[in-house]
C-alpha atoms as a PDB file:
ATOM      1  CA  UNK A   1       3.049 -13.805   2.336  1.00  0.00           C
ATOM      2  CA  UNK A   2      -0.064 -12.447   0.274  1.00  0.00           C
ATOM      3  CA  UNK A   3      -1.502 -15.217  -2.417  1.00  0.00           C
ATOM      4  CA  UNK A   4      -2.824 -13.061  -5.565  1.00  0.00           C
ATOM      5  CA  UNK A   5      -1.771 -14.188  -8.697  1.00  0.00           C
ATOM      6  CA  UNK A   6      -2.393 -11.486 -11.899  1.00  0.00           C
ATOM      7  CA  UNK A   7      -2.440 -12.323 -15.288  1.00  0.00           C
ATOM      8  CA  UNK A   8      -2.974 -10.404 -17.993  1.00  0.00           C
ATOM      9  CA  UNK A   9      -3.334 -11.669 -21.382  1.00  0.00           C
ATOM     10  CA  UNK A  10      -6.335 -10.479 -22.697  1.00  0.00           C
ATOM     11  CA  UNK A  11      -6.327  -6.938 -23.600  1.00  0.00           C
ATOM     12  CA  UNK A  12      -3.151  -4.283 -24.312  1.00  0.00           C
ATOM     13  CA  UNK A  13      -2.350  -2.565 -21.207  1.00  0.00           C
ATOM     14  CA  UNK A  14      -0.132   0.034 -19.851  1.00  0.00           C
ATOM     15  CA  UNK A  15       1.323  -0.956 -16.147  1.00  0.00           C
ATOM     16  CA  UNK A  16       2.653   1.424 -14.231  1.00  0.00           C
ATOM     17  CA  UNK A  17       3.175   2.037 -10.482  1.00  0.00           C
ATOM     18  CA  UNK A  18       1.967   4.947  -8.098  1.00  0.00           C
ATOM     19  CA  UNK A  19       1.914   5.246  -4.096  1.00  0.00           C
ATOM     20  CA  UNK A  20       3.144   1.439  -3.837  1.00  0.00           C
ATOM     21  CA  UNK A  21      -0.394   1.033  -6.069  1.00  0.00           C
ATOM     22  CA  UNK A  22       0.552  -0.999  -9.632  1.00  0.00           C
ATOM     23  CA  UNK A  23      -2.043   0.415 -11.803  1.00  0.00           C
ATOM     24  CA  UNK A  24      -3.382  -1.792 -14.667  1.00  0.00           C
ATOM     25  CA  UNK A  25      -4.491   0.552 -17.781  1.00  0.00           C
ATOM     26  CA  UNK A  26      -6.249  -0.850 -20.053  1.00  0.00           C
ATOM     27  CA  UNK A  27      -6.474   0.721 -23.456  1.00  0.00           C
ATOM     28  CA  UNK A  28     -10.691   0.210 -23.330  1.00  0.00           C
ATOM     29  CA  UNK A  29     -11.531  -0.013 -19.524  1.00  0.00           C
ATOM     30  CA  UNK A  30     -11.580   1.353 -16.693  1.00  0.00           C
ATOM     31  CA  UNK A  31      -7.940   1.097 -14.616  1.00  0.00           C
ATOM     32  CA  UNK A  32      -7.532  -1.340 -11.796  1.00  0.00           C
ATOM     33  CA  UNK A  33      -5.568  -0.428  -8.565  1.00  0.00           C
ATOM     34  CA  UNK A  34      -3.664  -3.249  -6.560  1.00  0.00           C
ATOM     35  CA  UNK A  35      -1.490  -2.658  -3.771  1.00  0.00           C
ATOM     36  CA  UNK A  36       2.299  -3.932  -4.711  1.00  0.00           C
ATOM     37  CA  UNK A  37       2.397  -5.763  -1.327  1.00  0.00           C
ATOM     38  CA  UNK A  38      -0.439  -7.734  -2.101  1.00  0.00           C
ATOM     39  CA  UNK A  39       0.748  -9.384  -5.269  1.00  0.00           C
ATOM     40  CA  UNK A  40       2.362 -12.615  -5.251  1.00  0.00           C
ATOM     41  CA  UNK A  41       3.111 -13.554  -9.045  1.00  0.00           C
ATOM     42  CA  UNK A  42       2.564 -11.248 -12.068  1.00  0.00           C
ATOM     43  CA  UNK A  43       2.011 -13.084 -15.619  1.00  0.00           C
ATOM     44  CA  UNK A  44       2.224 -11.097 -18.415  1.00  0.00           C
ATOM     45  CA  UNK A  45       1.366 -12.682 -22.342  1.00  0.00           C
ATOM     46  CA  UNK A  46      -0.085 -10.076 -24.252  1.00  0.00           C
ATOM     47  CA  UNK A  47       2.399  -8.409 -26.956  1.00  0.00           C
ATOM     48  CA  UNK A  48       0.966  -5.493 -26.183  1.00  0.00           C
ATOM     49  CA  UNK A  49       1.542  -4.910 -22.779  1.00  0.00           C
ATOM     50  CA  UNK A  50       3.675  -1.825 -21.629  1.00  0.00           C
ATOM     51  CA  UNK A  51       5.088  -1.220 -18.070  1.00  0.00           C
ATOM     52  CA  UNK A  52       7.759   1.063 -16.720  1.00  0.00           C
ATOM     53  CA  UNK A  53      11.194   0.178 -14.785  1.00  0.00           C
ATOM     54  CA  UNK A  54       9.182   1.081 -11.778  1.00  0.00           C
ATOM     55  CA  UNK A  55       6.841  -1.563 -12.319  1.00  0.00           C
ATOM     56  CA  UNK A  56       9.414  -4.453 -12.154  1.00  0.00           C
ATOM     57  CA  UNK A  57      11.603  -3.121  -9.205  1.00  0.00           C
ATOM     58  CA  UNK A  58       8.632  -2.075  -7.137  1.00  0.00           C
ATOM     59  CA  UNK A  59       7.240  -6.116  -7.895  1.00  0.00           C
ATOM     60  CA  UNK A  60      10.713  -7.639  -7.140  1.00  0.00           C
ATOM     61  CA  UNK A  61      10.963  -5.079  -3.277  1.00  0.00           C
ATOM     62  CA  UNK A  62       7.771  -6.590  -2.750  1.00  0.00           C
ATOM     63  CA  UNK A  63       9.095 -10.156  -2.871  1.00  0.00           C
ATOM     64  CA  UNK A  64       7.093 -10.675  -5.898  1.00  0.00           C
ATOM     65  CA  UNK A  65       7.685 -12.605  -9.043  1.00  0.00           C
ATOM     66  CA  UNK A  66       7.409 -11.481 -12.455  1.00  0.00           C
ATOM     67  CA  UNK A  67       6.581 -13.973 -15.444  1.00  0.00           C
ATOM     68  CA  UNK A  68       6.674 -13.191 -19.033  1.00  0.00           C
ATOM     69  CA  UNK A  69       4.883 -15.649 -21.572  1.00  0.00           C
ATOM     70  CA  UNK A  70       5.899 -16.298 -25.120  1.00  0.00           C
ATOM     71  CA  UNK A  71       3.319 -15.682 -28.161  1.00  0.00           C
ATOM     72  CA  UNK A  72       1.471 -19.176 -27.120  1.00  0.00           C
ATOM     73  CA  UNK A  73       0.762 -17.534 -23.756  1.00  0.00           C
ATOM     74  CA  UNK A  74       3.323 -20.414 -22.338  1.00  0.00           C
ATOM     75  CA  UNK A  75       6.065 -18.949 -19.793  1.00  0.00           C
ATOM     76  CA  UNK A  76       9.366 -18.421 -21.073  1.00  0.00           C
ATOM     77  CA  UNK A  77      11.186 -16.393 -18.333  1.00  0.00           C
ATOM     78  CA  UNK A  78      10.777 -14.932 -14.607  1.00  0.00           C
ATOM     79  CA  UNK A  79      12.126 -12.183 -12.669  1.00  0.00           C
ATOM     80  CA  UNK A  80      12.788 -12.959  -8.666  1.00  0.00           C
ATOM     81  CA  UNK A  81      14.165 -10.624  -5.977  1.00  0.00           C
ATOM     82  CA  UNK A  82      18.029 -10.233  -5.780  1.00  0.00           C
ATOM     83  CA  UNK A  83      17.465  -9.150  -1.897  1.00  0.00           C
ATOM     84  CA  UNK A  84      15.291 -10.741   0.307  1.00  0.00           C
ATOM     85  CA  UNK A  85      16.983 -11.618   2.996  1.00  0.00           C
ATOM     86  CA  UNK A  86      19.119  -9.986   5.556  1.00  0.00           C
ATOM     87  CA  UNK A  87      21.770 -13.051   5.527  1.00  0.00           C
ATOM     88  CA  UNK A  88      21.078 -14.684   2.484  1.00  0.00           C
ATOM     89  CA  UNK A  89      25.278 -14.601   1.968  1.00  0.00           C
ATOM     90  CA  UNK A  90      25.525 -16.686   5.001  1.00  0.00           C
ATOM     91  CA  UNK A  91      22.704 -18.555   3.583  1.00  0.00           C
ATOM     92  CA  UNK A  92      23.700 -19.054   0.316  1.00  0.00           C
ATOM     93  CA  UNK A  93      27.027 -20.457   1.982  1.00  0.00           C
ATOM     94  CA  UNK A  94      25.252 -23.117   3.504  1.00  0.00           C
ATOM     95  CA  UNK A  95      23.090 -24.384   0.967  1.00  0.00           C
ATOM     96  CA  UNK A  96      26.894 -24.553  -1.016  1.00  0.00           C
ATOM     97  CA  UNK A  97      28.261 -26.614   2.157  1.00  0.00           C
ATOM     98  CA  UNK A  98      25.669 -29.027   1.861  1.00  0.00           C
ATOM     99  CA  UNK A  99      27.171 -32.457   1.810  1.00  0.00           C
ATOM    100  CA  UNK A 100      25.769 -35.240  -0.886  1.00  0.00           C
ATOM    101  CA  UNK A 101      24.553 -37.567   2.029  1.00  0.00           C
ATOM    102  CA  UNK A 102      22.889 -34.511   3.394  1.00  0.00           C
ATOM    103  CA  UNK A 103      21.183 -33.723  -0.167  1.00  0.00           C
ATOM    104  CA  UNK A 104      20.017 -37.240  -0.548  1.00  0.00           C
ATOM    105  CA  UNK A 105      18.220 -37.894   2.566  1.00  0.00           C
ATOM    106  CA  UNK A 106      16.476 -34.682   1.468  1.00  0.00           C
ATOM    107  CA  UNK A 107      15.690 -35.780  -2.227  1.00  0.00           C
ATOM    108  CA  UNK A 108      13.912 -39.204  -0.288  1.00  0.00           C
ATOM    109  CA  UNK A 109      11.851 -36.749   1.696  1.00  0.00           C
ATOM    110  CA  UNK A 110      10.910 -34.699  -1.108  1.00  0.00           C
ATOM    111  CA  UNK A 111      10.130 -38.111  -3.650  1.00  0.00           C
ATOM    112  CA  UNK A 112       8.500 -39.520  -0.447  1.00  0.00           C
ATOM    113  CA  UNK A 113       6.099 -36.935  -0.339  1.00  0.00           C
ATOM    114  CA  UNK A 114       5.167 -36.464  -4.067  1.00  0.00           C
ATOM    115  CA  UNK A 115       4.571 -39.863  -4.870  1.00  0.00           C
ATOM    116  CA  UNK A 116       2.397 -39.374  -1.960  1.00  0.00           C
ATOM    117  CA  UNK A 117       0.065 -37.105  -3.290  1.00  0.00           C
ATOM    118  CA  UNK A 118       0.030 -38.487  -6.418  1.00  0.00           C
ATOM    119  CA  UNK A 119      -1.290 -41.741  -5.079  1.00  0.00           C
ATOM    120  CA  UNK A 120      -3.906 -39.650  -3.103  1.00  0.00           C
ATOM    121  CA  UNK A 121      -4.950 -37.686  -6.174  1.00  0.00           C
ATOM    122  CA  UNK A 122      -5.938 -41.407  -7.668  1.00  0.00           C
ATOM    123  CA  UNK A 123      -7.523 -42.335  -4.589  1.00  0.00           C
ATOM    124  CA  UNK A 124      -9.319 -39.817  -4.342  1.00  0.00           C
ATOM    125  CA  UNK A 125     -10.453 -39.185  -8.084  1.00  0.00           C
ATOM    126  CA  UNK A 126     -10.728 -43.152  -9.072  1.00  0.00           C
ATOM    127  CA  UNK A 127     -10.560 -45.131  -5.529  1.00  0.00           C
ATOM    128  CA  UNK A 128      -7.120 -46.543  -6.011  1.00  0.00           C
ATOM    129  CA  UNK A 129      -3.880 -45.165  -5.453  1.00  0.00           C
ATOM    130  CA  UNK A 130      -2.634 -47.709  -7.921  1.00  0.00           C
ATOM    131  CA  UNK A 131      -0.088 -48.750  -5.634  1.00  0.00           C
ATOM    132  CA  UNK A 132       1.694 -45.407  -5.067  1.00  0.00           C
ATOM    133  CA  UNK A 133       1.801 -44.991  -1.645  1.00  0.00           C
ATOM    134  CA  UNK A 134       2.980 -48.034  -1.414  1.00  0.00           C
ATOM    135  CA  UNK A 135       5.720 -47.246  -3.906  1.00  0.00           C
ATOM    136  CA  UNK A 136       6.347 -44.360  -1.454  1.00  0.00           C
ATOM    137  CA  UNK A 137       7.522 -46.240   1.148  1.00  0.00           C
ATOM    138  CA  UNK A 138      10.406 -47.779  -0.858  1.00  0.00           C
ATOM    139  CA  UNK A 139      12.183 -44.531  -2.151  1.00  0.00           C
ATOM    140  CA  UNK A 140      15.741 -44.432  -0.003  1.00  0.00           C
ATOM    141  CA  UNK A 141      18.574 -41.944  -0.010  1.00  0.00           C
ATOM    142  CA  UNK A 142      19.014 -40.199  -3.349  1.00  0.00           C
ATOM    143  CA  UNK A 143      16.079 -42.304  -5.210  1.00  0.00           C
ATOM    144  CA  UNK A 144      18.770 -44.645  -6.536  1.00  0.00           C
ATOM    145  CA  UNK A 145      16.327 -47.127  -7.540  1.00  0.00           C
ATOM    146  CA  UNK A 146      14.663 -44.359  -9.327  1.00  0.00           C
ATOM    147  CA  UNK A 147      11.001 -44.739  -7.568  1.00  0.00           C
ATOM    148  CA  UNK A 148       9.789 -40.924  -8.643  1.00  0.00           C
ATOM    149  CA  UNK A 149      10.242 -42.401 -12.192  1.00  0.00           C
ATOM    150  CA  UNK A 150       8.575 -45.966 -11.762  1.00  0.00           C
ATOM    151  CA  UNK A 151       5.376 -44.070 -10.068  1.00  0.00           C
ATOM    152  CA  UNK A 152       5.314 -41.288 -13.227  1.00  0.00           C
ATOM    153  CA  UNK A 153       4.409 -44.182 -15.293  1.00  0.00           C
ATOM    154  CA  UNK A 154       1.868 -45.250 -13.508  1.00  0.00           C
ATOM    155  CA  UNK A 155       0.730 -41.970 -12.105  1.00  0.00           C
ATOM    156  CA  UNK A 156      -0.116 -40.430 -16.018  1.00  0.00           C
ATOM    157  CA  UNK A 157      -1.920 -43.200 -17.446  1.00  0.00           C
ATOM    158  CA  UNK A 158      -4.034 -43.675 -14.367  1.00  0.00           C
ATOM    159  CA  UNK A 159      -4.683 -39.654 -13.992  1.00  0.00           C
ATOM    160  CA  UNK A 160      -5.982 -39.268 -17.268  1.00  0.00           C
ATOM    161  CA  UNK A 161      -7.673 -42.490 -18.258  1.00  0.00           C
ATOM    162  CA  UNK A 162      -5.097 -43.021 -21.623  1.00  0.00           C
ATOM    163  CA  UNK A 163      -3.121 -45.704 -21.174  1.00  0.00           C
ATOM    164  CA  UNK A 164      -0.725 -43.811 -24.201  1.00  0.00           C
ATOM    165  CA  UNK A 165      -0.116 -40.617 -22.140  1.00  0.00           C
ATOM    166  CA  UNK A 166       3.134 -39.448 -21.283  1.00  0.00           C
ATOM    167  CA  UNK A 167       4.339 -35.839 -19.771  1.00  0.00           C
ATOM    168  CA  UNK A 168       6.157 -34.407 -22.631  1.00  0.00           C
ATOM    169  CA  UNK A 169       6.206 -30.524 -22.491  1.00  0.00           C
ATOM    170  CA  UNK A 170       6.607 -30.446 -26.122  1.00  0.00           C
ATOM    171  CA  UNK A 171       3.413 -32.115 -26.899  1.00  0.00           C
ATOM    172  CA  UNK A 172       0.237 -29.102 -28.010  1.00  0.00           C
ATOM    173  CA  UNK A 173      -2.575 -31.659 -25.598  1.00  0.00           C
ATOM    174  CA  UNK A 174      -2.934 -31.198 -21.598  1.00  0.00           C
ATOM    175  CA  UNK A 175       0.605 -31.304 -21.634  1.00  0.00           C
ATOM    176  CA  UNK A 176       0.978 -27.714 -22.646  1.00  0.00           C
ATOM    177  CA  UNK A 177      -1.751 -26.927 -19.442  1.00  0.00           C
ATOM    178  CA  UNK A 178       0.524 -28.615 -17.351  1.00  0.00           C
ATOM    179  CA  UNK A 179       3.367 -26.124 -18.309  1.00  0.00           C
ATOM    180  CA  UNK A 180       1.348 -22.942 -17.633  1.00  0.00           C
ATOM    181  CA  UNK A 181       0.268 -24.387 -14.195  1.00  0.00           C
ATOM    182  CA  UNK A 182       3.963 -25.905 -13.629  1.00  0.00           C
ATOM    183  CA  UNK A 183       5.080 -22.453 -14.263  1.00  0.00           C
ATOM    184  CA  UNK A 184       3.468 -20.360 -12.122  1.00  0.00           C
ATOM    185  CA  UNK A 185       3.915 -22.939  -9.092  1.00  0.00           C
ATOM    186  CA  UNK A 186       7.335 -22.255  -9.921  1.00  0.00           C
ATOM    187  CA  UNK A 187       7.281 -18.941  -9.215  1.00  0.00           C
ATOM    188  CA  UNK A 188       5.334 -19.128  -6.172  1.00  0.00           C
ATOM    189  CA  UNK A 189       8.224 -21.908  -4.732  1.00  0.00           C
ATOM    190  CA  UNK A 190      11.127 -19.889  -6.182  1.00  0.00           C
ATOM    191  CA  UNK A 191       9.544 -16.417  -4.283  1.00  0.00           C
ATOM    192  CA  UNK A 192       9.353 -18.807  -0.903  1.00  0.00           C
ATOM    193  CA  UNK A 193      13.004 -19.912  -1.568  1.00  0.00           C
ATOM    194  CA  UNK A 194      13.991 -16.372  -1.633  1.00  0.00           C
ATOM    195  CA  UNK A 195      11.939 -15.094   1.051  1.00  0.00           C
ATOM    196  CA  UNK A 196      14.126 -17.755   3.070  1.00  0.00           C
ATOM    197  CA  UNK A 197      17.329 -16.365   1.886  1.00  0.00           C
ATOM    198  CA  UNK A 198      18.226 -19.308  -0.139  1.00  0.00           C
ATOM    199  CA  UNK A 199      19.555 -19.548  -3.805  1.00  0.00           C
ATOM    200  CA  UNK A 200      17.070 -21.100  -6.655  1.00  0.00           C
ATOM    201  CA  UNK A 201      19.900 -22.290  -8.476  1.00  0.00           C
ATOM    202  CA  UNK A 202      21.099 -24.291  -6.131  1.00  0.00           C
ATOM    203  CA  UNK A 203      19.546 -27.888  -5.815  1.00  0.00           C
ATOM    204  CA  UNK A 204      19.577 -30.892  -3.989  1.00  0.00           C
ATOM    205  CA  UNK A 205      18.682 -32.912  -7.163  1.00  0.00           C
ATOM    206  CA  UNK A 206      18.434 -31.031 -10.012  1.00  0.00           C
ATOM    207  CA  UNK A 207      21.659 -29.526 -11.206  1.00  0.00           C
ATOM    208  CA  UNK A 208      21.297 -29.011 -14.821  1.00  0.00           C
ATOM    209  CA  UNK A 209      23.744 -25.908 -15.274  1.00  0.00           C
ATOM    210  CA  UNK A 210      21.435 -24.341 -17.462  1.00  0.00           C
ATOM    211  CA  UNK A 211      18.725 -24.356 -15.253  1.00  0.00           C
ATOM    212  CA  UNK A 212      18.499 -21.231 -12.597  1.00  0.00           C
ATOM    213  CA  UNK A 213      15.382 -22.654 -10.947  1.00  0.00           C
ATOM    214  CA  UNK A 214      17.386 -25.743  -9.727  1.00  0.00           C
ATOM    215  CA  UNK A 215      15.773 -25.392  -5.923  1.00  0.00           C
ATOM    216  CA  UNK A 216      12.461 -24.570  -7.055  1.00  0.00           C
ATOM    217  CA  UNK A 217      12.376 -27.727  -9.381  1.00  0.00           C
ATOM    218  CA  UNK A 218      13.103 -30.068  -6.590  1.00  0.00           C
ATOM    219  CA  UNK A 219      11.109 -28.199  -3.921  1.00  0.00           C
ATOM    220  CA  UNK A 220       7.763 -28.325  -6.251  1.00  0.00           C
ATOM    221  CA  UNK A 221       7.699 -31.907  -6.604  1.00  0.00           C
ATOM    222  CA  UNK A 222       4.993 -32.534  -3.352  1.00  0.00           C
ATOM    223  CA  UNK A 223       2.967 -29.633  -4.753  1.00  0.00           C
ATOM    224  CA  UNK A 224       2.391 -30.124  -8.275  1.00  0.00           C
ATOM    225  CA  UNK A 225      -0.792 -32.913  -7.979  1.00  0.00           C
ATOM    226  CA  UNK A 226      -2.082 -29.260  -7.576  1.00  0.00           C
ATOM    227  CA  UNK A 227      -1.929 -28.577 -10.915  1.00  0.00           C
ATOM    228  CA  UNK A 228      -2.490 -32.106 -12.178  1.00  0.00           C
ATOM    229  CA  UNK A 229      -6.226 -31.656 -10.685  1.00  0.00           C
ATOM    230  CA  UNK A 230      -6.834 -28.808 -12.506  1.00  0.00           C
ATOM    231  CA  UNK A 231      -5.996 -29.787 -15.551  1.00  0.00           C
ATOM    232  CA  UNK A 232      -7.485 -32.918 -15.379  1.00  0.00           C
ATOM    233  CA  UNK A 233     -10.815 -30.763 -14.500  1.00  0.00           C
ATOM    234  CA  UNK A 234     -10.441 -28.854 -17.632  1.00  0.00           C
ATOM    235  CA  UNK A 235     -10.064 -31.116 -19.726  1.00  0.00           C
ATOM    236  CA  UNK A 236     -12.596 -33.638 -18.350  1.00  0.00           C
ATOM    237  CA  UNK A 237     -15.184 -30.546 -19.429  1.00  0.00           C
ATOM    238  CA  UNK A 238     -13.090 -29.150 -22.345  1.00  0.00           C
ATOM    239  CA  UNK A 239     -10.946 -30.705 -24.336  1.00  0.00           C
ATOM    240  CA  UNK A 240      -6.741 -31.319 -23.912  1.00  0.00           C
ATOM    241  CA  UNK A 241      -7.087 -28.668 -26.482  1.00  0.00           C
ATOM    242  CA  UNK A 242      -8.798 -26.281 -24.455  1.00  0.00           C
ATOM    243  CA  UNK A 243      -6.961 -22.696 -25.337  1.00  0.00           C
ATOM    244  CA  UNK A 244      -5.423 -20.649 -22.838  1.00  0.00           C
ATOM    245  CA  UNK A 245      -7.055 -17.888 -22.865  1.00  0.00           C
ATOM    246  CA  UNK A 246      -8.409 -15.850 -19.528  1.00  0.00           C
ATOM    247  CA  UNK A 247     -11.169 -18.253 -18.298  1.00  0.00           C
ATOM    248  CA  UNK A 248      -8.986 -21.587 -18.347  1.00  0.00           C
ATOM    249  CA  UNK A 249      -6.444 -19.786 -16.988  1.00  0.00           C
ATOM    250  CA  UNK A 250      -8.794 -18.502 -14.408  1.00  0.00           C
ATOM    251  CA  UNK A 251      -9.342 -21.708 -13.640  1.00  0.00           C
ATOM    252  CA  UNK A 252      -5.872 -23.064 -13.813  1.00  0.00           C
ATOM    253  CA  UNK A 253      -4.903 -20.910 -11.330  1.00  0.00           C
ATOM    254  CA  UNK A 254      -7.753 -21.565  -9.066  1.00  0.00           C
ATOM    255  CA  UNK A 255      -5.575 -24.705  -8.091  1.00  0.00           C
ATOM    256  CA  UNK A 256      -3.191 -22.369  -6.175  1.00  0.00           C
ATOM    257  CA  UNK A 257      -6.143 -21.037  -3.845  1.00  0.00           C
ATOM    258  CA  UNK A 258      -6.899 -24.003  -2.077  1.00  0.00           C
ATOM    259  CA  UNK A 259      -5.754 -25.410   0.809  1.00  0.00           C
ATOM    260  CA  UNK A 260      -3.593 -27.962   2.089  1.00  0.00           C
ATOM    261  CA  UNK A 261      -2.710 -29.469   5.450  1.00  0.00           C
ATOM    262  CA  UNK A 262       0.863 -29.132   6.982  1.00  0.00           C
ATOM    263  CA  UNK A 263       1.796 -29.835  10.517  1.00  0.00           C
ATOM    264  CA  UNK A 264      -1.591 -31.015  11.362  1.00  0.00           C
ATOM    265  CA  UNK A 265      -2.733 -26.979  10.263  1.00  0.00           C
ATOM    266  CA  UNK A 266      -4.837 -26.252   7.106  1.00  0.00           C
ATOM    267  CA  UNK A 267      -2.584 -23.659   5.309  1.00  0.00           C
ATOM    268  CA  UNK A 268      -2.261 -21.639   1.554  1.00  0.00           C
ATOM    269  CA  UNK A 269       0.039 -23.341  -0.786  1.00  0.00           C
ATOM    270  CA  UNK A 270       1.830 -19.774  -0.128  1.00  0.00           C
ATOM    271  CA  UNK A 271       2.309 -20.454   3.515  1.00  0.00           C
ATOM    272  CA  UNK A 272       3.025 -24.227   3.375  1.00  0.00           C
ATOM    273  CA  UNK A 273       6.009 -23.134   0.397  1.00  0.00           C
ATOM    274  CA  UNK A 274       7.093 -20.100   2.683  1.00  0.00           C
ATOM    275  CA  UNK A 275       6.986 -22.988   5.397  1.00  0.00           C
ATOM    276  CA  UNK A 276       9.156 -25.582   3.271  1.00  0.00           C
ATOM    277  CA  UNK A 277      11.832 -23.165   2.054  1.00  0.00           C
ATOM    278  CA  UNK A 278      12.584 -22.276   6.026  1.00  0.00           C
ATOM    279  CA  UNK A 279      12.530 -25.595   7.256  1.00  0.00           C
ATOM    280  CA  UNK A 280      15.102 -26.190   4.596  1.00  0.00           C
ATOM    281  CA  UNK A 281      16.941 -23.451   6.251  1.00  0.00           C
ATOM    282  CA  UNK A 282      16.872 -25.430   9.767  1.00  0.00           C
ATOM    283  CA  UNK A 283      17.631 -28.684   8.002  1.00  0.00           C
ATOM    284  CA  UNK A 284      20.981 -27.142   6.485  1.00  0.00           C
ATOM    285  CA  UNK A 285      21.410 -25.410   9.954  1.00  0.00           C
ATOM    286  CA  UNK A 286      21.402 -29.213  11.626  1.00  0.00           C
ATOM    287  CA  UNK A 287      18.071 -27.644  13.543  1.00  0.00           C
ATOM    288  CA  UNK A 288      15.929 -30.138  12.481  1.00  0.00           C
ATOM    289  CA  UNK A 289      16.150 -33.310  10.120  1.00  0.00           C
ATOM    290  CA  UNK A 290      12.852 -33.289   8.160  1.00  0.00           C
ATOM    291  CA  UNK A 291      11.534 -30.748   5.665  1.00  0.00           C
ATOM    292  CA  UNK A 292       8.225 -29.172   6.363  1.00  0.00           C
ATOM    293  CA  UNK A 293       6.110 -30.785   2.787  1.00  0.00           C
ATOM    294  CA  UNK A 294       2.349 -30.952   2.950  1.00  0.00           C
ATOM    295  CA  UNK A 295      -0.013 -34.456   4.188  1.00  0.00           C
ATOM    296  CA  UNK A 296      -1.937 -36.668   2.851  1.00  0.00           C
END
């Protein structure tokens, strides 16, 4: 799985597709070429951006994901394959057949790991996990004592020095560079969960009936210190106002390049999601018992 993310935002534009090429017209520049295959996510936020039907089908046959922003530049919807695997029915029937036990010792692994790396963000950053990893340890079947929560409220105050700080997506501070970041992560986990056949909608966890990204939202959790990073970054040198315009989001995305460890192997954040979404594959198929989430 390739690991280019697009966005345009800056300039109108005319997309349109030619030889598997999606070509990027610019109204004043030069046009840009970029093989269909290559793309991973496609963010589009300026109102004047044209493409043709081609554009979208040829992104979704390419496993690709297609997000459209609002007039803040913010996501507000995405486009995923229908197709991507050649038994995604029989897949889809398993992840439907999964039993609650089942989903719970899953939702522990998946806790496990994210307040995990949120504890080695702080350690790493300020020296102190502030007792995270330790918090870690605790989390049993199904969270029920609610340990993801307990760390959250440690884990913001500590990340970004204000003691008042909470993660409200409604809030116009870092909160609204969290969503952007949060968003396109999104994508990248919901193209994985597709690539493996699976369902977004349906979760282990999450189960909000409005919510089509169900599966992405719980398989994210272990990735998103990602984005936290960045966004601290920015606005250690900006401000939580900082605008999104191309060059923070140039360097939001940057977060997504790196690399993390999984299985002892340094990996994409591509890979290691491609690598999560089929180990929950085996788990359902009683192949293995533990999900494939990246290490400290």
């Amino acid at each position: 799985m390739t690991d280019r993310i697009l966005d345009i935002s800056e300039q109108p534009a005319r997309l349109r597709v030619r030889q598997e090429q999606l070509l990027v017209e610019p109204h004043d520049g030069q046009a840009v070429s970029i093989p269909l295959v290559d793309l991973a996510v496609l963010v589009v936020s300026h109102p004047q951006v044209t493409y043709t039907q081609a554009v979208l089908s040829g992104l979704v046959a390419h496993g690709a994901a297609f997000i459209a922003c609002d007039q803040r530049h913010l996501p507000v919807g995405m486009l995923l394959p229908l197709e991507a695997h050649y038994v995604q029915t029989e897949r889809f029937a398993l992840q439907a057949r999964a039993s609650l036990p089942a989903r719970k010792q899953l939702w522990k692994q998946i806790v496990r790991a994210k307040v995990r790396a949120q504890g080695n963000l702080l350690q790493e950053l300020y020296g102190s996990d502030h007792g995270l990893r330790a918090m870690a340890a605790r989390v049993r079947s199904g969270d029920a004592q609610n340990i993801e929560a307990q760390a959250s409220r440690r884990y913001w105050p500590a990340l970004f020095g204000d003691l008042s700080f909470r993660r409200n997506p409604d809030l116009d501070d870092q909160n609204r560079l969290l969503n952007y970041a949060y968003a396109v992560l999104r994508a990248v986990v919901a193209r994985a969960i597709c690539a493996a056949g699976l369902h977004p909608s349906l979760g282990l966890h999450h189960h909000n009936r409005y919510n089509p990204f169900c599966l992405a939202d719980d398989l994210m959790e272990p990735f998103r210190p990602l984005a936290d990073k960045a966004v601290l970054a920015l606005v250690t040198t900006e401000s939580p106002q900082a605008p999104l315009d191309r060059r923070t989001k140039a360097l939001l995305l940057g977060a997504f390049t790196g690399r993390l460890t999984v299985e002892g192997e340094s990996r994409t954040l591509f890979d290691v999601a491609a690598r999560t979404a089929s180990s929950l594959v085996a788990v359902l198929r009683k192949e293995r018992s533990q999900l494939v989430l990246p290490e400290p």
